[in-house]
C-alpha atoms as a PDB file:
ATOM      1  CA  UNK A   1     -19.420 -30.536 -28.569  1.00  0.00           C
ATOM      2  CA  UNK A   2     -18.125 -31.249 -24.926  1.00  0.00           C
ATOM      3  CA  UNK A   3     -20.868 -32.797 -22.639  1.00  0.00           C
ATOM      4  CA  UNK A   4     -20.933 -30.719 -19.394  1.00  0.00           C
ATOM      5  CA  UNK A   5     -21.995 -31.928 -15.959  1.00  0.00           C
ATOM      6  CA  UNK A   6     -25.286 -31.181 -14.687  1.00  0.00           C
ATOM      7  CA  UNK A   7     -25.672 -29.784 -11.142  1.00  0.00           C
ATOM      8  CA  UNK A   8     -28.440 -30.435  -9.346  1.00  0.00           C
ATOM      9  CA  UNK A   9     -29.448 -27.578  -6.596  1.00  0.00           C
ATOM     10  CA  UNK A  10     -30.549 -29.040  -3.064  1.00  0.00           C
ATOM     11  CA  UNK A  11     -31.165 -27.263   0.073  1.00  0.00           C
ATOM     12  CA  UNK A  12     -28.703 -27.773   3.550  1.00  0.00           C
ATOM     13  CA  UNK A  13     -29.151 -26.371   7.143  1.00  0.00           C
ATOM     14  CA  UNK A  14     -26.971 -23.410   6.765  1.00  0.00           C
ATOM     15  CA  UNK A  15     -25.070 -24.549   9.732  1.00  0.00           C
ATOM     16  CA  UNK A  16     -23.759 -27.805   8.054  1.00  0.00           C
ATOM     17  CA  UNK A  17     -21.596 -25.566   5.921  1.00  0.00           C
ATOM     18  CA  UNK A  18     -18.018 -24.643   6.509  1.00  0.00           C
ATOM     19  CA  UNK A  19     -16.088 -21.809   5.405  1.00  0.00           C
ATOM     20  CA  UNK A  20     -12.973 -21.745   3.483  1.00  0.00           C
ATOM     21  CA  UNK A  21     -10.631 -20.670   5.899  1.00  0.00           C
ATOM     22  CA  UNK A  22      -8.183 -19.929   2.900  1.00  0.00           C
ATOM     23  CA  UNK A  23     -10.956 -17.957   1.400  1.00  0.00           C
ATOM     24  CA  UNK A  24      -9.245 -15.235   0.082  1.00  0.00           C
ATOM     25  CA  UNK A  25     -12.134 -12.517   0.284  1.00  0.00           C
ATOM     26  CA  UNK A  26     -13.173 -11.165   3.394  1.00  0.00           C
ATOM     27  CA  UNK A  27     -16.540  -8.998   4.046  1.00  0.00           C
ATOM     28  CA  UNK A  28     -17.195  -6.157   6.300  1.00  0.00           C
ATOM     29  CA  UNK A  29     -20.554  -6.362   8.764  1.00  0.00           C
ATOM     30  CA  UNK A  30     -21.756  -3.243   5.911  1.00  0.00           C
ATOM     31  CA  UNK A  31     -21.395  -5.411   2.736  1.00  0.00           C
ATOM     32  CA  UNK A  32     -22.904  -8.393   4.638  1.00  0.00           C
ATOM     33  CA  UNK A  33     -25.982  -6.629   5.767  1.00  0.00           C
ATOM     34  CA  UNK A  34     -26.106  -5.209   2.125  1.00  0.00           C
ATOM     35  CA  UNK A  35     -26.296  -9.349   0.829  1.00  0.00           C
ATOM     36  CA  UNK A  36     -28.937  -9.782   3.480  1.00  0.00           C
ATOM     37  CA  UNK A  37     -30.531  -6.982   2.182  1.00  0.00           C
ATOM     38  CA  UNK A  38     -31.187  -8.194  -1.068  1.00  0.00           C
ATOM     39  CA  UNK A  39     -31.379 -11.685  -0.068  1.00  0.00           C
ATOM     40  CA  UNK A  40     -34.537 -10.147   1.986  1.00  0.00           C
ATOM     41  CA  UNK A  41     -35.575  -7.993  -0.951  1.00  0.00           C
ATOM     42  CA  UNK A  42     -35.458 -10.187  -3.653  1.00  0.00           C
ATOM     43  CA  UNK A  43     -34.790 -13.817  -2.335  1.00  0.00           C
ATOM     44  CA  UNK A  44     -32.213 -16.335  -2.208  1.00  0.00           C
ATOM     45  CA  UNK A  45     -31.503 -17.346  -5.740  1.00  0.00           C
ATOM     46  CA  UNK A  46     -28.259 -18.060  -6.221  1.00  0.00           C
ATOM     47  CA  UNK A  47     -26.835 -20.724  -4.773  1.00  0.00           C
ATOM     48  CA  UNK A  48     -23.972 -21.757  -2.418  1.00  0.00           C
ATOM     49  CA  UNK A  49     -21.237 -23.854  -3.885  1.00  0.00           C
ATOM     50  CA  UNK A  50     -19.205 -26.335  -1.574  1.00  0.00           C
ATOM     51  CA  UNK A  51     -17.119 -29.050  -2.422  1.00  0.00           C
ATOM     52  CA  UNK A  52     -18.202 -32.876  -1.232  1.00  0.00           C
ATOM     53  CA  UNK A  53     -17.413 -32.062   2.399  1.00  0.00           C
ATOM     54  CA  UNK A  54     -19.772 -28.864   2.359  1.00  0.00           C
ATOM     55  CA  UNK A  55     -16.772 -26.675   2.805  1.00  0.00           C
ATOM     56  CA  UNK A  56     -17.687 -23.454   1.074  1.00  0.00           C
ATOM     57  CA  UNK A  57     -15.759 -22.599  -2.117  1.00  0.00           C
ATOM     58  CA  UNK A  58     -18.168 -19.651  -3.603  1.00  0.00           C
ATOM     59  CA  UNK A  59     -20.696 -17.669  -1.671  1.00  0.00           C
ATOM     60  CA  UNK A  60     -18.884 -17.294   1.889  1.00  0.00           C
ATOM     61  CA  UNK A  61     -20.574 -13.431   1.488  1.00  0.00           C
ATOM     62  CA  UNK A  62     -24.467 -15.083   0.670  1.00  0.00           C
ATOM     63  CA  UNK A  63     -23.174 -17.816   3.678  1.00  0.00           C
ATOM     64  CA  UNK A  64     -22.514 -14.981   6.310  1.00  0.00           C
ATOM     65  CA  UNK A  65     -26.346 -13.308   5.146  1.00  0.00           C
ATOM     66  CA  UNK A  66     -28.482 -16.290   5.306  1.00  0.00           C
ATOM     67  CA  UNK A  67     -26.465 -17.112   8.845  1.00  0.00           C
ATOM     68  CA  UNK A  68     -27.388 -13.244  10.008  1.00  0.00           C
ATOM     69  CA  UNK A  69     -31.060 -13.896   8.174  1.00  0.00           C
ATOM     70  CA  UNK A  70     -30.923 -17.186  10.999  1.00  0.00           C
ATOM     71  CA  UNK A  71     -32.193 -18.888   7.805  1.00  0.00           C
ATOM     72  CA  UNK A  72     -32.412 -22.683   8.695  1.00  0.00           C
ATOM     73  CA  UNK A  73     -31.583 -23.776   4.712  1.00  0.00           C
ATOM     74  CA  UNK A  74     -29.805 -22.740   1.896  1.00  0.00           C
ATOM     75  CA  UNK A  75     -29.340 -23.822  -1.945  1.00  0.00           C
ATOM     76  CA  UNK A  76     -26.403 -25.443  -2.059  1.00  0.00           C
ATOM     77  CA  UNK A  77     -24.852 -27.051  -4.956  1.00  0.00           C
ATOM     78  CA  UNK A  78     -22.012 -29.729  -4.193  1.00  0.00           C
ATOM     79  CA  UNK A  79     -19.340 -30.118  -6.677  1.00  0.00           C
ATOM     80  CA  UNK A  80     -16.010 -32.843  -6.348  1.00  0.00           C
ATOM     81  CA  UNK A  81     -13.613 -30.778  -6.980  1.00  0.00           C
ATOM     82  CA  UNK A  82      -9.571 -31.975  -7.272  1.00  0.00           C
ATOM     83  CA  UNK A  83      -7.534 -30.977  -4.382  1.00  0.00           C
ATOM     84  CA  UNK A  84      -5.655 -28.294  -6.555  1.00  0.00           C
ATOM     85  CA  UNK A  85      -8.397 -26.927  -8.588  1.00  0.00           C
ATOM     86  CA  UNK A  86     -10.442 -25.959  -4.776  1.00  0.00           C
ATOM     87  CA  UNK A  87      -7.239 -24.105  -3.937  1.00  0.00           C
ATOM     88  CA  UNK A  88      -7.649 -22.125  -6.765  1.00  0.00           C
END
């Protein structure tokens, strides 16, 4: 069996992260208030993933909540990522 990597979650001033600008998926204001929403409801549990430079590669939507939230932290989990495989 193929030994995986283990990620270890830590938590980052929400403004030391930077959004894809190549992110493909865009929000509206509504779906973002209905992430904060839930974020509110039922807490922040999943968490960001950025590559080494904290550049956001999954979660721009939970991002743009926490940032409307003016939460001062998120859970981010940093992954190195090849330059071809974060374009993807």
């Amino acid at each position: 069996m193929k030994s995986r990597k283990k990620y270890q979650i830590e938590y980052l001033a929400t403004s030391s992260l930077h959004p894809n600008p190549r992110n493909a998926r865009k929000h509206s204001e509504k779906q973002i208030a209905q992430i904060a929403a839930s974020i509110d409801a039922f807490d922040n549990l999943e968490p960001i993933v950025t590559d080494t430079k904290l550049m956001i590669v999954a979660g721009h939507g939970r991002w743009l909540a926490a940032t409307k939230l003016k939460f001062l932290q998120v859970p981010v989990i940093r992954v190195e990522f090849s330059p071809s495989y974060s374009r993807a």
